[in-house]
PDB file of N, CA and C in Angstrom:
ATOM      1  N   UNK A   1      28.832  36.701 -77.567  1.00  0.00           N
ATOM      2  CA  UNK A   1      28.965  35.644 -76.553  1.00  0.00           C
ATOM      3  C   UNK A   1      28.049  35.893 -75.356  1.00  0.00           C
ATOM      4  N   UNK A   2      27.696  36.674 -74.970  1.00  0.00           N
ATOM      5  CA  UNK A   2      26.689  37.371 -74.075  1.00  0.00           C
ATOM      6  C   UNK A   2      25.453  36.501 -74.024  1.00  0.00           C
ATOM      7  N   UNK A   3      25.103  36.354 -75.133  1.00  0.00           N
ATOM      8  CA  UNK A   3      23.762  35.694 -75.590  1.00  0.00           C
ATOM      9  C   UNK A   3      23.867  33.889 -75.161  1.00  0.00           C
ATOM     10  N   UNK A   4      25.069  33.326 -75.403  1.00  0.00           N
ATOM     11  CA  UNK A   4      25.454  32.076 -74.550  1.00  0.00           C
ATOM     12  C   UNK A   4      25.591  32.256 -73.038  1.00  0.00           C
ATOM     13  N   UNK A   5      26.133  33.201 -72.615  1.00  0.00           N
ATOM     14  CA  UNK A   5      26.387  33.341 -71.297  1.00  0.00           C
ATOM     15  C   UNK A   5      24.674  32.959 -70.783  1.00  0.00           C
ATOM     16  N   UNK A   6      23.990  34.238 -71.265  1.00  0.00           N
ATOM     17  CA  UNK A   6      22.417  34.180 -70.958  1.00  0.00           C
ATOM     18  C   UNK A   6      21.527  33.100 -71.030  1.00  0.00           C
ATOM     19  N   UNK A   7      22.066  32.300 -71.878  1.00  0.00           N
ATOM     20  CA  UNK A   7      21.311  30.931 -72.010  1.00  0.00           C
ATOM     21  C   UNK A   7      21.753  29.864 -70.919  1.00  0.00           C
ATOM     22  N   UNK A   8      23.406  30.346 -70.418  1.00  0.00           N
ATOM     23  CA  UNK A   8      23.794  28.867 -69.537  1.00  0.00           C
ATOM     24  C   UNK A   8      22.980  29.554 -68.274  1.00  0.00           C
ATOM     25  N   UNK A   9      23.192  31.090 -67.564  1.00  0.00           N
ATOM     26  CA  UNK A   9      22.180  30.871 -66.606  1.00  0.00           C
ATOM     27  C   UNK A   9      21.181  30.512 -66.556  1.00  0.00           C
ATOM     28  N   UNK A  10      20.229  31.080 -68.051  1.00  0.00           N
ATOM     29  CA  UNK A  10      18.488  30.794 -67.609  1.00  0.00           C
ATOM     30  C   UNK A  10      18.778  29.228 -67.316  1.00  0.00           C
ATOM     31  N   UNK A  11      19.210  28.087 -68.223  1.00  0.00           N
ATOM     32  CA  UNK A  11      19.457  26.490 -68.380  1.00  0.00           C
ATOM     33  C   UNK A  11      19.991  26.467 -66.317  1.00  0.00           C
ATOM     34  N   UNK A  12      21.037  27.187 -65.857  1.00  0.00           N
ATOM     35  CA  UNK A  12      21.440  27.057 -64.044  1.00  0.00           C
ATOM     36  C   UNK A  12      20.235  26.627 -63.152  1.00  0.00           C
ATOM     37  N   UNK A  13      19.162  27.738 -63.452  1.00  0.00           N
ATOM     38  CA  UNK A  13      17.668  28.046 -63.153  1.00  0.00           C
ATOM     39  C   UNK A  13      16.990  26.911 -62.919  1.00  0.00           C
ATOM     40  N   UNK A  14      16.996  25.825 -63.762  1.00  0.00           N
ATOM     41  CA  UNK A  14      16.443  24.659 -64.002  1.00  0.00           C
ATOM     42  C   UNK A  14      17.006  23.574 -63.714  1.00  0.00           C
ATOM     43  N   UNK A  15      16.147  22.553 -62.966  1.00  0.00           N
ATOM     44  CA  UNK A  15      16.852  21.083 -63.348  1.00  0.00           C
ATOM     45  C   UNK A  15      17.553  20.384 -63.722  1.00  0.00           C
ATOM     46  N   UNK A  16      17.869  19.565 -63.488  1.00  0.00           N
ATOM     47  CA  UNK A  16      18.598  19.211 -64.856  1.00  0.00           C
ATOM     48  C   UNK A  16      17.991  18.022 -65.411  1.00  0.00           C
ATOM     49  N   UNK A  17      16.590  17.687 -64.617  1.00  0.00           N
ATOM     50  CA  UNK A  17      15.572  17.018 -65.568  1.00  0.00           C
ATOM     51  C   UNK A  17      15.466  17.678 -66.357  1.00  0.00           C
ATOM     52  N   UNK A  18      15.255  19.117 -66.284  1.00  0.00           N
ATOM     53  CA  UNK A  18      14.511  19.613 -67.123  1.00  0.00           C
ATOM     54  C   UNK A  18      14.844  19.899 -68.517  1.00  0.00           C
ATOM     55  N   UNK A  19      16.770  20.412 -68.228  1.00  0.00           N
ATOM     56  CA  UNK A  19      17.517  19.972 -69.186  1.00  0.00           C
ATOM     57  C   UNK A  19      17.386  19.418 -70.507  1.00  0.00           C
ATOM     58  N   UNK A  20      17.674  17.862 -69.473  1.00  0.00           N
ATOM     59  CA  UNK A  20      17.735  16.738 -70.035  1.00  0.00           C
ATOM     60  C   UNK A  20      16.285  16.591 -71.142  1.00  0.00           C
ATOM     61  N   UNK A  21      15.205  16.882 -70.713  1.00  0.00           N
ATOM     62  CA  UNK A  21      14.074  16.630 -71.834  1.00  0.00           C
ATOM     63  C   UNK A  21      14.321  17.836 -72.350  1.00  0.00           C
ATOM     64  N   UNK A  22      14.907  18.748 -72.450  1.00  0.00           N
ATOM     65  CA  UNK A  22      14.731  20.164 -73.356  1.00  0.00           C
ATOM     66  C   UNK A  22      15.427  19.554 -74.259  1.00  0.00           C
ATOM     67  N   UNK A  23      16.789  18.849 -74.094  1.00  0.00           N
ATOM     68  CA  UNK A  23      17.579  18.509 -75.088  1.00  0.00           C
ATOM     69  C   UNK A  23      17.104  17.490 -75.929  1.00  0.00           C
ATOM     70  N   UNK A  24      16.226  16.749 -74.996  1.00  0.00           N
ATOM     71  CA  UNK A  24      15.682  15.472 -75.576  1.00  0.00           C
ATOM     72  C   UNK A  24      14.762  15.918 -76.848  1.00  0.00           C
ATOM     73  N   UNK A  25      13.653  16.915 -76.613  1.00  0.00           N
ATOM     74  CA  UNK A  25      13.000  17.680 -77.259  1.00  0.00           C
ATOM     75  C   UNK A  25      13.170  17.986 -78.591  1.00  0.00           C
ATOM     76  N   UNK A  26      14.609  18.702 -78.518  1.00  0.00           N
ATOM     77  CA  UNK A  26      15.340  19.767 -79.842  1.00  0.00           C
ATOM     78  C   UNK A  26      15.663  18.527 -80.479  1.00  0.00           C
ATOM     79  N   UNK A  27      16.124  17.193 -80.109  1.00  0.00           N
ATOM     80  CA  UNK A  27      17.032  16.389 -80.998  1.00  0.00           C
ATOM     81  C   UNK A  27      15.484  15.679 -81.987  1.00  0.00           C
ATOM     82  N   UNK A  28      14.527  15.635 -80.813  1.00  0.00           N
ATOM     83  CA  UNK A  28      13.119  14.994 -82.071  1.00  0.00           C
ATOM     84  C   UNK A  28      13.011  16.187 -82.618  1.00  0.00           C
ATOM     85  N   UNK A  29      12.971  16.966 -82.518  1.00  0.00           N
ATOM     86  CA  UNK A  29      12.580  18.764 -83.233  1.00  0.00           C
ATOM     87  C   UNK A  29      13.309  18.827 -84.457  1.00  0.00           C
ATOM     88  N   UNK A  30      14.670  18.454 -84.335  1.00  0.00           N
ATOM     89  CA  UNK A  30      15.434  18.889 -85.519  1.00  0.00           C
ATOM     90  C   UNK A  30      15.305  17.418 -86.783  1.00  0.00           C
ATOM     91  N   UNK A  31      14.571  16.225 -86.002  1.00  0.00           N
ATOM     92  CA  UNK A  31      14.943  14.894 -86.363  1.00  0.00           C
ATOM     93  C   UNK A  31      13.566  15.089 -87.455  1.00  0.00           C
ATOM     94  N   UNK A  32      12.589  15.727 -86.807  1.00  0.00           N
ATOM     95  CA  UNK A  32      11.314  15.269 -87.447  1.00  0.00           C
ATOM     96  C   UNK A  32      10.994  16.782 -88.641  1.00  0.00           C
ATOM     97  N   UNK A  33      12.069  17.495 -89.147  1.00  0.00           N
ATOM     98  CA  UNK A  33      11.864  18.432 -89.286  1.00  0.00           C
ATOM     99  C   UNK A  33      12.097  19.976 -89.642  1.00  0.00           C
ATOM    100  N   UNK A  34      12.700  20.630 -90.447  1.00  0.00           N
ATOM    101  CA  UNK A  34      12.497  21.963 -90.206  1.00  0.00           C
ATOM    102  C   UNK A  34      11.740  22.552 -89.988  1.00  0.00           C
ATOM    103  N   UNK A  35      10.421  22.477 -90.551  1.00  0.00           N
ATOM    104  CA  UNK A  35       9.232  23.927 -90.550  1.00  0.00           C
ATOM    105  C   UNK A  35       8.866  23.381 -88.717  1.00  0.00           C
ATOM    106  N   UNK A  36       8.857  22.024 -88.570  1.00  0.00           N
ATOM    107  CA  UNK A  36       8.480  22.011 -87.065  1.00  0.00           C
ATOM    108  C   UNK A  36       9.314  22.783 -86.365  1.00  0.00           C
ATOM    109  N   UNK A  37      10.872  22.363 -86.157  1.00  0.00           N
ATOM    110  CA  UNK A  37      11.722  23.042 -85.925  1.00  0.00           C
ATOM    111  C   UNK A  37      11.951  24.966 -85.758  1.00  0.00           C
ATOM    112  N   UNK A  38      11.431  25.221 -87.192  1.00  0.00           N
ATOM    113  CA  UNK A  38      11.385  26.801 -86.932  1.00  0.00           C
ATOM    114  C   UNK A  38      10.513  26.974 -85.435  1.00  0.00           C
ATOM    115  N   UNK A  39       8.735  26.604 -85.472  1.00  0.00           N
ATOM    116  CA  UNK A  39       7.720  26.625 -84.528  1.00  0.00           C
ATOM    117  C   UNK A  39       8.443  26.769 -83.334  1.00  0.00           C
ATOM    118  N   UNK A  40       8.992  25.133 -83.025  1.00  0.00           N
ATOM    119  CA  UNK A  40       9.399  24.969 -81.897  1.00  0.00           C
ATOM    120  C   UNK A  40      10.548  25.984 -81.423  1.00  0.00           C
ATOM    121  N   UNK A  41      11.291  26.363 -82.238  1.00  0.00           N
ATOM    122  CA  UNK A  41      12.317  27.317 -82.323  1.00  0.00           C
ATOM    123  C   UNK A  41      11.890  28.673 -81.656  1.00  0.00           C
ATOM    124  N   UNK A  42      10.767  29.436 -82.365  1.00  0.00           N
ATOM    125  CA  UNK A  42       9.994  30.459 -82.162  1.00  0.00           C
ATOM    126  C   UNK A  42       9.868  30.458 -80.155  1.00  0.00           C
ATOM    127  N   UNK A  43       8.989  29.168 -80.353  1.00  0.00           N
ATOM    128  CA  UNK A  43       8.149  28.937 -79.150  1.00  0.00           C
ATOM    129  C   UNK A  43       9.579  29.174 -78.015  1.00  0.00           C
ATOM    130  N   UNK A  44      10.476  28.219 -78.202  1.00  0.00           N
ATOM    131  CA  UNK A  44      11.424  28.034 -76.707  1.00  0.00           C
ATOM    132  C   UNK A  44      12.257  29.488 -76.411  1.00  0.00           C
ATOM    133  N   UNK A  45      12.376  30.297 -77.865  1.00  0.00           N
ATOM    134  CA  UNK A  45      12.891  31.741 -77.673  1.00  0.00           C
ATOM    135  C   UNK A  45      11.757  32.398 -77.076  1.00  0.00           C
ATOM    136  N   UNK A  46      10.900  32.371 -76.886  1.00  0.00           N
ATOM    137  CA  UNK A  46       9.778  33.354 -76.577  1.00  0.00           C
ATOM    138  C   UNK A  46       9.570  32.691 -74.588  1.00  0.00           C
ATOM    139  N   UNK A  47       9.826  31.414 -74.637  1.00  0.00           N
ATOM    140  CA  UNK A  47       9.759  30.822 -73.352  1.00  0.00           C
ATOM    141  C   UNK A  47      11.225  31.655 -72.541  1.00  0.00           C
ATOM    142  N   UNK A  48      12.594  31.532 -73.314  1.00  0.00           N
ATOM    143  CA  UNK A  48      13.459  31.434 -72.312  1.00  0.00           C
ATOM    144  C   UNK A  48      13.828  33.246 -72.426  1.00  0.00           C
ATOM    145  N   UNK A  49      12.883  34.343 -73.112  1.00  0.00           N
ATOM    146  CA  UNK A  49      13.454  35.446 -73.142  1.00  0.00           C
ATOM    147  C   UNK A  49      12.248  36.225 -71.694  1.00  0.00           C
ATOM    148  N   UNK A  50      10.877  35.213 -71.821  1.00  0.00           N
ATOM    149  CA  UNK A  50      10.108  36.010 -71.198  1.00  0.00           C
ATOM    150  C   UNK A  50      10.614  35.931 -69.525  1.00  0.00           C
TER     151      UNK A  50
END
């Protein structure tokens, strides 16, 4: 559970524009996709760990 905790602060950090298109993002991500999905997957873990 740690690992949720860590995600609602980094998400505190931000907007909630910013949020809002992150979520907007994942729902075309998952819509148009797995192998995109993995990418994008990769990419936003590598964004919200650095």
């Amino acid at each position: 559970m740690d690992g949720v905790n860590f995600l609602i602060k980094k998400l505190n950090n931000y907007p909630v524009i910013k949020v809002s298109l992150l979520v907007i993002i994942v729902a075309l991500v998952v819509l148009s996709g797995i192998k995109i999905g993995e990418i994008a997957g990769k990419f936003m873990y590598y964004i919200l760990v650095k």
